[in-house]
C-alpha atoms as a PDB file:
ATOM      1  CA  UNK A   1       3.969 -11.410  24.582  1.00  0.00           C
ATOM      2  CA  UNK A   2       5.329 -15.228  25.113  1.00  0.00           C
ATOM      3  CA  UNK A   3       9.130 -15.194  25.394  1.00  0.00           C
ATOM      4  CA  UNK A   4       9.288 -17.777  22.410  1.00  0.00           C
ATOM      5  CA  UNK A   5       7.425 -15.072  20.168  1.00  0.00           C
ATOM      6  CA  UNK A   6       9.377 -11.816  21.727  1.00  0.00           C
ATOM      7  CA  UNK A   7      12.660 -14.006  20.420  1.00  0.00           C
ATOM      8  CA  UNK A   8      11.367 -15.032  17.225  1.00  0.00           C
ATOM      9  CA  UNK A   9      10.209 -10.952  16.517  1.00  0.00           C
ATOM     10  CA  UNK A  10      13.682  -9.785  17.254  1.00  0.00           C
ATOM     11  CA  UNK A  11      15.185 -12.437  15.191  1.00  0.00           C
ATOM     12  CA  UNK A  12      13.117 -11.197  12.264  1.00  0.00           C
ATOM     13  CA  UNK A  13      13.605  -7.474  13.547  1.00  0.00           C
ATOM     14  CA  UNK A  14      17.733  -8.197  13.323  1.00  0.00           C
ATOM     15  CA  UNK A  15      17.332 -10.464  10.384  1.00  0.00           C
ATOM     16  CA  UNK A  16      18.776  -8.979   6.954  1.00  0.00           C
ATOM     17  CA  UNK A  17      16.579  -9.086   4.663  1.00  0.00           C
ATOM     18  CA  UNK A  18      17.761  -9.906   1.237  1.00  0.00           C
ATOM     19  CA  UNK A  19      15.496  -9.710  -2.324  1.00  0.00           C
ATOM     20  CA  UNK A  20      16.613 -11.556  -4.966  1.00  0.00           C
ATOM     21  CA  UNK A  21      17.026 -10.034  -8.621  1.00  0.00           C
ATOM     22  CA  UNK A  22      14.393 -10.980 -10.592  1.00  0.00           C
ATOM     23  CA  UNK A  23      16.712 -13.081 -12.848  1.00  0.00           C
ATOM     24  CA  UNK A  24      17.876 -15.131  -9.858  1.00  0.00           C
ATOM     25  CA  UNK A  25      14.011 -16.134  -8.974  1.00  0.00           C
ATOM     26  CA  UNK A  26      13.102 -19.666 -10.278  1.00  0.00           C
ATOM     27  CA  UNK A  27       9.455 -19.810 -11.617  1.00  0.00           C
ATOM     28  CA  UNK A  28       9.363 -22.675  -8.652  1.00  0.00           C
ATOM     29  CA  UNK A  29      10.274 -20.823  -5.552  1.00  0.00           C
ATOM     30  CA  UNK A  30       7.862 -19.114  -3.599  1.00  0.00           C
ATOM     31  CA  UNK A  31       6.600 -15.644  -3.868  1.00  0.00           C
ATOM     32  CA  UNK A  32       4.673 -13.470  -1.244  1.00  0.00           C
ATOM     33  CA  UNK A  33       1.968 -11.301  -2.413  1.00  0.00           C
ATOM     34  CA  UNK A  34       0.859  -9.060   0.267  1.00  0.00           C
ATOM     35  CA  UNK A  35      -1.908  -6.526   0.169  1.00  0.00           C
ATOM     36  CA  UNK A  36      -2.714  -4.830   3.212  1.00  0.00           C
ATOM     37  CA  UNK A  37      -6.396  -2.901   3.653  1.00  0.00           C
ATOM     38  CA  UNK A  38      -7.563  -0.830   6.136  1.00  0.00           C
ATOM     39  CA  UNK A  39     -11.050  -1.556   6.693  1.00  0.00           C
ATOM     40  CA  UNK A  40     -13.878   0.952   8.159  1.00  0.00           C
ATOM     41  CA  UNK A  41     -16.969  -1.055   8.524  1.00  0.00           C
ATOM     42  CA  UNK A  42     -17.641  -2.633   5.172  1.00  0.00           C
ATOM     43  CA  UNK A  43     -15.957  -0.193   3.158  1.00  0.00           C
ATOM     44  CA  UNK A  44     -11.633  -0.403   2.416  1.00  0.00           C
ATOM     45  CA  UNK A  45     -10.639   3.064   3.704  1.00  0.00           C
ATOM     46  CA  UNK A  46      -7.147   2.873   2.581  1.00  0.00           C
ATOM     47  CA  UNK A  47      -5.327   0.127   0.524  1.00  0.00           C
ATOM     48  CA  UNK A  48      -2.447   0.114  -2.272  1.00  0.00           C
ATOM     49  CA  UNK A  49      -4.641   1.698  -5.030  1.00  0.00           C
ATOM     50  CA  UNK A  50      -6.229   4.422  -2.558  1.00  0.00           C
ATOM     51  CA  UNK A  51      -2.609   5.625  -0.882  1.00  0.00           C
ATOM     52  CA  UNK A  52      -0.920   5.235  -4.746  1.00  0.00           C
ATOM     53  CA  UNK A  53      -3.542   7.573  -5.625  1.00  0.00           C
ATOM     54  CA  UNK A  54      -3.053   9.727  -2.709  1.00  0.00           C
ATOM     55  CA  UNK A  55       0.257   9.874  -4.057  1.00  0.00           C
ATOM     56  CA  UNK A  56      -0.203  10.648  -7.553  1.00  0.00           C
ATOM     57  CA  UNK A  57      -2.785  13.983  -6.440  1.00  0.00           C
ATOM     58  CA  UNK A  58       0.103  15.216  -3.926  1.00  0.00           C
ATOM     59  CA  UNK A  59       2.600  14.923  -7.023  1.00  0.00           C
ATOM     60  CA  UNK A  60      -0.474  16.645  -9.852  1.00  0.00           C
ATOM     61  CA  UNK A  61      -2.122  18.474  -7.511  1.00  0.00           C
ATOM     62  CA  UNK A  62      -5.031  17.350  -9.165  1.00  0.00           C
ATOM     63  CA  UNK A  63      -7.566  14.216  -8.789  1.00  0.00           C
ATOM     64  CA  UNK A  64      -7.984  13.926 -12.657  1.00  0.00           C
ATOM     65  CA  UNK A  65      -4.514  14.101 -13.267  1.00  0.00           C
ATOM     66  CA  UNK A  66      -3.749  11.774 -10.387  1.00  0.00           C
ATOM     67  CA  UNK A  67      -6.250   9.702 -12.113  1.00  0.00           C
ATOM     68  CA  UNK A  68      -4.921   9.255 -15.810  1.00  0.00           C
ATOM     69  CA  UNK A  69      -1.387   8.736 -14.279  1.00  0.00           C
ATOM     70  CA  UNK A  70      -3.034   5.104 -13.276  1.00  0.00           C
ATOM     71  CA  UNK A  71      -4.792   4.980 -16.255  1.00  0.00           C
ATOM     72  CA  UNK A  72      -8.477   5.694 -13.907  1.00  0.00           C
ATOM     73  CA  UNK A  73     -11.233   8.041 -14.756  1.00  0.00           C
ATOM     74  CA  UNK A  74     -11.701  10.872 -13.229  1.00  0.00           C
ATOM     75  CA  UNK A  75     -15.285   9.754 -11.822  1.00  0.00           C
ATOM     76  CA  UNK A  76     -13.866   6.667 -10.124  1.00  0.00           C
ATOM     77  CA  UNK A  77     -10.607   8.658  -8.783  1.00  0.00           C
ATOM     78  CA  UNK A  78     -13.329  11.153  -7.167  1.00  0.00           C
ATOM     79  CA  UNK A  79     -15.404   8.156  -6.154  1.00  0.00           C
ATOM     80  CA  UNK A  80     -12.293   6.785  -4.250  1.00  0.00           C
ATOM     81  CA  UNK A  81     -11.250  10.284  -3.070  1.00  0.00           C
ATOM     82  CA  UNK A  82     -14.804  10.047  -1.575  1.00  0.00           C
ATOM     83  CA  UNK A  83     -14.988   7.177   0.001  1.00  0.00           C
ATOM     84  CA  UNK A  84     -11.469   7.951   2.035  1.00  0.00           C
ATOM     85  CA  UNK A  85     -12.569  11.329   2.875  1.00  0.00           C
ATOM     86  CA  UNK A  86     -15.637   9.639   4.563  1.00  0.00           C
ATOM     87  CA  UNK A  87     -13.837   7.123   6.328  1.00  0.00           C
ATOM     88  CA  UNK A  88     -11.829   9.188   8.414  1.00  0.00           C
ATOM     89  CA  UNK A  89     -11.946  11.874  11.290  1.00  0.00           C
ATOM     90  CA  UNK A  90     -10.636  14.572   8.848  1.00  0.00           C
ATOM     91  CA  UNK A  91     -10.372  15.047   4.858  1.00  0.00           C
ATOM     92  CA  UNK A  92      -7.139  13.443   3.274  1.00  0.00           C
ATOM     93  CA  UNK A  93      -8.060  15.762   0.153  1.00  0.00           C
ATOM     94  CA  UNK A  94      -9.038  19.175  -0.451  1.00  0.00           C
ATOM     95  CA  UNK A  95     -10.705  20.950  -3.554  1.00  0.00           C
ATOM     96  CA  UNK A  96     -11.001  24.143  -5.192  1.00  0.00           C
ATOM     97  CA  UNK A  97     -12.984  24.340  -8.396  1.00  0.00           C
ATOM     98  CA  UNK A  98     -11.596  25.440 -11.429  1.00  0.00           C
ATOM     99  CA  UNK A  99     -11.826  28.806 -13.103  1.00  0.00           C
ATOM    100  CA  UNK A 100     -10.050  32.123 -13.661  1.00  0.00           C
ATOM    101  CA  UNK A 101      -7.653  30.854 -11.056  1.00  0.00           C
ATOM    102  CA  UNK A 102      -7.773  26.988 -12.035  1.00  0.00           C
ATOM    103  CA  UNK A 103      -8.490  24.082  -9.457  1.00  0.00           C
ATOM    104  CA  UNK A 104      -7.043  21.612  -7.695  1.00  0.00           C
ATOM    105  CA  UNK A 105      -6.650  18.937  -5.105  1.00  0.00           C
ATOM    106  CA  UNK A 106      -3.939  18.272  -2.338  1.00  0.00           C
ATOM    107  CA  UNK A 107      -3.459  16.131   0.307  1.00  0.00           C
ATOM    108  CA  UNK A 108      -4.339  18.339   3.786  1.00  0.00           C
ATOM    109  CA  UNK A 109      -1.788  17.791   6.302  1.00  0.00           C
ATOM    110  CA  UNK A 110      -3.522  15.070   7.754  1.00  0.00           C
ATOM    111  CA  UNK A 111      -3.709  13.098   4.621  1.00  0.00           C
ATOM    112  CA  UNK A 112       0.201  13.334   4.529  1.00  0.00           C
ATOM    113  CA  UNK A 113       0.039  11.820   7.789  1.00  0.00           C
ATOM    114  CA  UNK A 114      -2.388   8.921   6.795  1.00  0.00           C
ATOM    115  CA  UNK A 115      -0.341   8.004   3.938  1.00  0.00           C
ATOM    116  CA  UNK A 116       2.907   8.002   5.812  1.00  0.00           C
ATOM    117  CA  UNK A 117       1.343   6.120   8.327  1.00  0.00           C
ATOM    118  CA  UNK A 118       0.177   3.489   5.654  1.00  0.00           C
ATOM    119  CA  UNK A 119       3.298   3.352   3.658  1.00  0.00           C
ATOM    120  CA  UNK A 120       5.357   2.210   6.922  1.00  0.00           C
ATOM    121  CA  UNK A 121       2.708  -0.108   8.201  1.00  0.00           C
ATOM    122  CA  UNK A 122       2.971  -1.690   4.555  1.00  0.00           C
ATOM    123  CA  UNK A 123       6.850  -1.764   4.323  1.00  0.00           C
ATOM    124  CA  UNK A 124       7.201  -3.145   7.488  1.00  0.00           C
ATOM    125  CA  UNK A 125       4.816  -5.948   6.869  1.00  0.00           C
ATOM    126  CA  UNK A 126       6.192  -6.767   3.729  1.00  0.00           C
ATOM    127  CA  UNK A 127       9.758  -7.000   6.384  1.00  0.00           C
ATOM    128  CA  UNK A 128       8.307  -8.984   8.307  1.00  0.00           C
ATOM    129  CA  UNK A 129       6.740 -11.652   5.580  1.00  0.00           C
ATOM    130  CA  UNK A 130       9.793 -11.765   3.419  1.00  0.00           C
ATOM    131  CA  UNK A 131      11.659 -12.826   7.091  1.00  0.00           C
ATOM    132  CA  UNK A 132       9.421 -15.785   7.212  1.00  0.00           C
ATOM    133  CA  UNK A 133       9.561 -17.198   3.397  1.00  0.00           C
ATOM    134  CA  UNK A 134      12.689 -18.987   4.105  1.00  0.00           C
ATOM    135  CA  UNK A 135      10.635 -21.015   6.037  1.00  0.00           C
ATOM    136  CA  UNK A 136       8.518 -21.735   2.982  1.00  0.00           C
ATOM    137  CA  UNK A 137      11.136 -22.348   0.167  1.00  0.00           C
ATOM    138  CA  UNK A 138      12.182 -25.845   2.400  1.00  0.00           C
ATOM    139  CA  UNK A 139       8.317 -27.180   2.434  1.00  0.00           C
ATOM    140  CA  UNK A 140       7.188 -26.060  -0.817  1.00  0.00           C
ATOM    141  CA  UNK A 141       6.811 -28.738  -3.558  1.00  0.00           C
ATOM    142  CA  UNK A 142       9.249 -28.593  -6.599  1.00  0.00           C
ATOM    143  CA  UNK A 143       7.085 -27.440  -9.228  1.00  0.00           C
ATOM    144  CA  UNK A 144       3.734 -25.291  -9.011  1.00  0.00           C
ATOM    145  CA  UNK A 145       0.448 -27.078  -9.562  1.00  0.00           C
ATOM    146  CA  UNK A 146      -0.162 -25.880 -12.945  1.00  0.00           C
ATOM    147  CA  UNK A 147       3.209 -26.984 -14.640  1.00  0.00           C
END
């Protein structure tokens, strides 16, 4: 890594970062929305929606729970369930049909690693972006386009 780039990373790394309170934000200044996906082929393996939901079955213990709690049926939580059990080496979610005993889902072990891995990756991107918006606020105009 260029010395000008290893000095401008540990600036940001050392930097603290401050967030405003939502009263203090003008509707002029800049905002950063920042979505990160993880991408497998053609298909997003893991993104906010997938690890919130990831979330919500480790909290239910259940995919149609996890599902209503973001206001999702239970055919498109499975769908997405799916499509990140696919997408990597090992299941994030496990299943046991209902019954006598009742069902369930949980995350396997390696799920709870996938998410954790996610959720840092995301915070510290968000770290680093909200270091760089100063930058911004000095070169952005003083009102938005559509006022």
């Amino acid at each position: 890594m260029p010395k000008a780039t290893q000095k401008i990373s540990q600036q940001i790394l050392e930097a603290e970062i401050e967030t405003p309170k939502f009263s203090e934000i003008s509707s002029s200044a800049p905002r950063l929305k920042l979505s990160l996906r993880l991408m497998h082929g053609e298909e997003i393996a893991l993104g906010p929606g997938k690890a919130e939901l990831l979330a919500a079955i480790a909290e239910t213990g259940s995919i149609s729970a996890a599902g209503k709690s973001m206001n999702m049926s239970y055919r498109r939580a499975w769908m997405l369930v799916d499509v990140m059990n696919r997408c990597f080496k090992s299941p994030l979610v496990e299943t046991a049909k209902g019954g006598s005993h009742g069902g369930g889902a949980w995350l396997t072990p390696f799920g709870k690693q996938v998410l954790a891995h996610y959720q840092a990756m995301d915070t510290a991107a968000k770290q680093v972006a909200k270091a760089y918006m100063g930058l911004f606020n000095q070169l952005m105009a003083d009102k938005p386009p559509s006022e």
